[in-house]
N, C-alpha and C. Protein backbone atom coordinates (compact mmCIF):
# COMPACT_ATOMS: atom_id res chain seq x y z
N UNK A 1 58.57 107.88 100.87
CA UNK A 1 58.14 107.87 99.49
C UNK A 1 56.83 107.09 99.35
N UNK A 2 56.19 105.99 100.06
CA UNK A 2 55.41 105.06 99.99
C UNK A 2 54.24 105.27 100.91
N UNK A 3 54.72 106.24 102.10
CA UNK A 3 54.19 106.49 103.47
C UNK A 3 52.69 106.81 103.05
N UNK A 4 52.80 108.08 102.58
CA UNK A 4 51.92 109.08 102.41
C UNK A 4 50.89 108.57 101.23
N UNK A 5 50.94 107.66 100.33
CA UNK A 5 50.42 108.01 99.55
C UNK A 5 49.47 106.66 100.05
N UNK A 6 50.16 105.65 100.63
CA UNK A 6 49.60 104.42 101.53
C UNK A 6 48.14 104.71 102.59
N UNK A 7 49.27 106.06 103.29
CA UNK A 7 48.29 106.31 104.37
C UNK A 7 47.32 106.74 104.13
N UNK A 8 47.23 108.07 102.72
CA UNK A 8 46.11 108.56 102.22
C UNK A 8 45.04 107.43 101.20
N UNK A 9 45.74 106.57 100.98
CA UNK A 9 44.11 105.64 100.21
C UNK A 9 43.75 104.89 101.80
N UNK A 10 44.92 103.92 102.15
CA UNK A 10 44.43 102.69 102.97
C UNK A 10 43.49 103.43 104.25
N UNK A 11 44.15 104.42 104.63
CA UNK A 11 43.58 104.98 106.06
C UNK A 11 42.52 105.68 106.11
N UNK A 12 43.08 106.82 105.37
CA UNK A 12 42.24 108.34 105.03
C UNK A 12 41.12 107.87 104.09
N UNK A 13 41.21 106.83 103.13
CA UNK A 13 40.03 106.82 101.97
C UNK A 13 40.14 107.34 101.16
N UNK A 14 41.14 108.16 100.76
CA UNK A 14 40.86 108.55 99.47
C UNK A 14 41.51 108.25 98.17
N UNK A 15 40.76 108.24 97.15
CA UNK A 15 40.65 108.08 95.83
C UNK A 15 42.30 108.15 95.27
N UNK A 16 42.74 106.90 94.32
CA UNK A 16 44.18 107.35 93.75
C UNK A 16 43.90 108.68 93.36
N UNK A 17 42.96 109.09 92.39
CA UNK A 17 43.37 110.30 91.80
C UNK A 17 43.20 111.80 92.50
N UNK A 18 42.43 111.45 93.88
CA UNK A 18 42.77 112.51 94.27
C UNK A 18 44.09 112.31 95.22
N UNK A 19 44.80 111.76 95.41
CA UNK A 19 46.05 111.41 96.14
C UNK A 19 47.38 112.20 95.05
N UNK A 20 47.06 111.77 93.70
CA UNK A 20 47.87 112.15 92.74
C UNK A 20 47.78 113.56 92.75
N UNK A 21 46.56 114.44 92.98
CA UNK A 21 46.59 115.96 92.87
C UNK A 21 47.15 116.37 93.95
N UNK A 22 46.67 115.67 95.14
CA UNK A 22 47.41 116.19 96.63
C UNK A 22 48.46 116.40 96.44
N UNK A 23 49.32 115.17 96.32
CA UNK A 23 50.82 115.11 96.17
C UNK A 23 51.37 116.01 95.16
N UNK A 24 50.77 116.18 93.79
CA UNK A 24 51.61 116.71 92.84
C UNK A 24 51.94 115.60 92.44
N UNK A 25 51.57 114.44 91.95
CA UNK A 25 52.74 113.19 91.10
C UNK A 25 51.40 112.75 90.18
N UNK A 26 52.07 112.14 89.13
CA UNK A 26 50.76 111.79 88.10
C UNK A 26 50.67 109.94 88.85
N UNK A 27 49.87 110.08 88.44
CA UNK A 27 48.68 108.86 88.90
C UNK A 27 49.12 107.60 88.57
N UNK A 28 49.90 107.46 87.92
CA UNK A 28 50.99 105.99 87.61
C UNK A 28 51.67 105.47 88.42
N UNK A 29 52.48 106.63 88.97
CA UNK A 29 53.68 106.89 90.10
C UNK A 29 52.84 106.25 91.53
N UNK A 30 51.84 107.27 91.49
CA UNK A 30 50.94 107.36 92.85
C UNK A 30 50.43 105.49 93.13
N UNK A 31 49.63 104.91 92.44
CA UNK A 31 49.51 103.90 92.08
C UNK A 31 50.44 102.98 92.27
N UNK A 32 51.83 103.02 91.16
CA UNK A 32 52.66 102.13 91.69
C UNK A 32 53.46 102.21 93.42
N UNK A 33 53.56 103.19 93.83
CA UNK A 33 53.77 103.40 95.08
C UNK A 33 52.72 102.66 96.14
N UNK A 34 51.73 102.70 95.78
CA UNK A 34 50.81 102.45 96.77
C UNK A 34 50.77 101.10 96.92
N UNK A 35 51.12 100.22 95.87
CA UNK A 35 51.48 98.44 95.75
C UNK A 35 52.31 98.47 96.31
N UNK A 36 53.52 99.16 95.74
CA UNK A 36 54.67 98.76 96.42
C UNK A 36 54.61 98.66 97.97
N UNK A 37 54.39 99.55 98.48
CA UNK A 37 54.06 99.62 99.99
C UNK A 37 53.34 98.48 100.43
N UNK A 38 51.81 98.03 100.00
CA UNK A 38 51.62 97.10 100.20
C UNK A 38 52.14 95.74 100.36
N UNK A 39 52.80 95.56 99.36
CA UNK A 39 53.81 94.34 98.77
C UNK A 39 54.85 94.54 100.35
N UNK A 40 55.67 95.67 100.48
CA UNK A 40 56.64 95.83 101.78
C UNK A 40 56.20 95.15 102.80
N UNK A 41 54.78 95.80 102.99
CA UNK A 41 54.58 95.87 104.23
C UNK A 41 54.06 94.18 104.24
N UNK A 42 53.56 93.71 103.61
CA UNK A 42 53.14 91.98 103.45
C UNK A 42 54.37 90.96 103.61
N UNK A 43 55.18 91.59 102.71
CA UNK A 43 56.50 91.03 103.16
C UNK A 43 57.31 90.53 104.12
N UNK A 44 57.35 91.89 104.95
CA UNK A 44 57.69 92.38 106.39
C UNK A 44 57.00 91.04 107.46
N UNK A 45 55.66 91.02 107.16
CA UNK A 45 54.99 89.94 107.67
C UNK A 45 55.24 88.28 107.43
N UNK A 46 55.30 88.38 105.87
CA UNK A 46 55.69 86.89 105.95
C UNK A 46 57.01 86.52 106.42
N UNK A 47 57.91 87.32 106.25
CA UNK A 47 59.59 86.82 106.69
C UNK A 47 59.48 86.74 108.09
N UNK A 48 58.94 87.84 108.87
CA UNK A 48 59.19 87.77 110.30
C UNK A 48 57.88 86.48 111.20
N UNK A 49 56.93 86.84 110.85
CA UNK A 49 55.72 86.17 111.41
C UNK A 49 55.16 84.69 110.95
N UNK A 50 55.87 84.44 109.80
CA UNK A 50 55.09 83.18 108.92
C UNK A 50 54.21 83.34 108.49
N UNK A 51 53.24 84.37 108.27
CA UNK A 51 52.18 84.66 107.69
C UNK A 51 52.01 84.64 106.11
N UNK A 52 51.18 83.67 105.63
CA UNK A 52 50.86 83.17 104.33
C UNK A 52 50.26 84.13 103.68
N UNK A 53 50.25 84.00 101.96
CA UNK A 53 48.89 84.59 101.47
C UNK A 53 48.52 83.91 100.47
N UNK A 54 47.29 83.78 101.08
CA UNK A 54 45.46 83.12 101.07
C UNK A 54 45.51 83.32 99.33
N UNK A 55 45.09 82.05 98.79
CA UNK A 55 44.60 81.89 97.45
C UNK A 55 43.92 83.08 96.76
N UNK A 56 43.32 83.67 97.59
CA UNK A 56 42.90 85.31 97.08
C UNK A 56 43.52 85.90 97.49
N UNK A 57 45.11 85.86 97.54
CA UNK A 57 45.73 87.05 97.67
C UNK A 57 45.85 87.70 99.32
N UNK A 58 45.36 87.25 99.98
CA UNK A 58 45.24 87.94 101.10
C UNK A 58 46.07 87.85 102.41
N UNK A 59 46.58 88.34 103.38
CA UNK A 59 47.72 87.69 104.18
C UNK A 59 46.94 87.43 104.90
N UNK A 60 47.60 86.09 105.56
CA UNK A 60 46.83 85.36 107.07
C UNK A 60 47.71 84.40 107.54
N UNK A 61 47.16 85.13 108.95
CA UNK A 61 48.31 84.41 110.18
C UNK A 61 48.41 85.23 111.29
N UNK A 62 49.17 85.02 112.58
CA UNK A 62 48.69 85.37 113.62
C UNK A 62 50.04 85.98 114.01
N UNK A 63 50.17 87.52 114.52
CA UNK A 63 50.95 88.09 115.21
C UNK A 63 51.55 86.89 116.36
N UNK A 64 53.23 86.86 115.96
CA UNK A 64 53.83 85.73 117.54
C UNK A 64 54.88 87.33 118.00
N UNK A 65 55.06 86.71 119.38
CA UNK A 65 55.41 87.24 120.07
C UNK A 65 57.10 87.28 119.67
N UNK A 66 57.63 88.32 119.22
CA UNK A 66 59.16 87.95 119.20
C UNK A 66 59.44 89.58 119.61
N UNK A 67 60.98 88.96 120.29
CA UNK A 67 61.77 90.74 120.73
C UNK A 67 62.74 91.40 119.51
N UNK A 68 62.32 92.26 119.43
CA UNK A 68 63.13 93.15 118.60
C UNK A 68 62.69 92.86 117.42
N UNK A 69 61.25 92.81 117.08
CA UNK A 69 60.64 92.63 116.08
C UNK A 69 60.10 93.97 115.88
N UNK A 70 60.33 94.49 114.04
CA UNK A 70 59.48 95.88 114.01
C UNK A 70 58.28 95.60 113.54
N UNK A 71 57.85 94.55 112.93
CA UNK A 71 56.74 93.99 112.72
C UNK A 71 55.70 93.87 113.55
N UNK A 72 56.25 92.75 114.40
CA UNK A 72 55.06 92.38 115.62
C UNK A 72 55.07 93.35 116.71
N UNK A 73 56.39 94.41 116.90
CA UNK A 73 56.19 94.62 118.32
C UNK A 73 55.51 96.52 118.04
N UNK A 74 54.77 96.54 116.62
CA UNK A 74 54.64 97.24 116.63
C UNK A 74 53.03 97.91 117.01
């Protein structure tokens, strides 16, 4: 649900609103999806890795080495 619409701004570059026509979903949806994912995937990082986020918002911290991590060992 989060994948696609992630991969198409963060990766691919393109525009919420053309993501919203791709998909077929109005541009609210598309949008809130695309945080959400973000938010996951930041998450994912701080619980497993310790990784902070930076007064502007930003995550920082350093991939550690752990087993059976889907985070780091990815």
């Amino acid at each position: 649900k989060y994948r696609d619409p992630l991969f198409l701004s963060d990766i691919k570059g393109f525009k919420q609103v053309e993501i919203a026509d791709q998909l077929h979903l109005p541009l609210p949806t598309v949008k809130s999806q695309i945080q959400r994912a973000r938010k996951l995937i930041a998450q994912g990082f701080i619980e497993c890795c310790d990784y902070k986020l930076n007064d502007k918002g930003y995550l920082v911290g350093e991939v550690k080495d752990k087993e059976n991590c889907k985070v780091c060992s990815a």
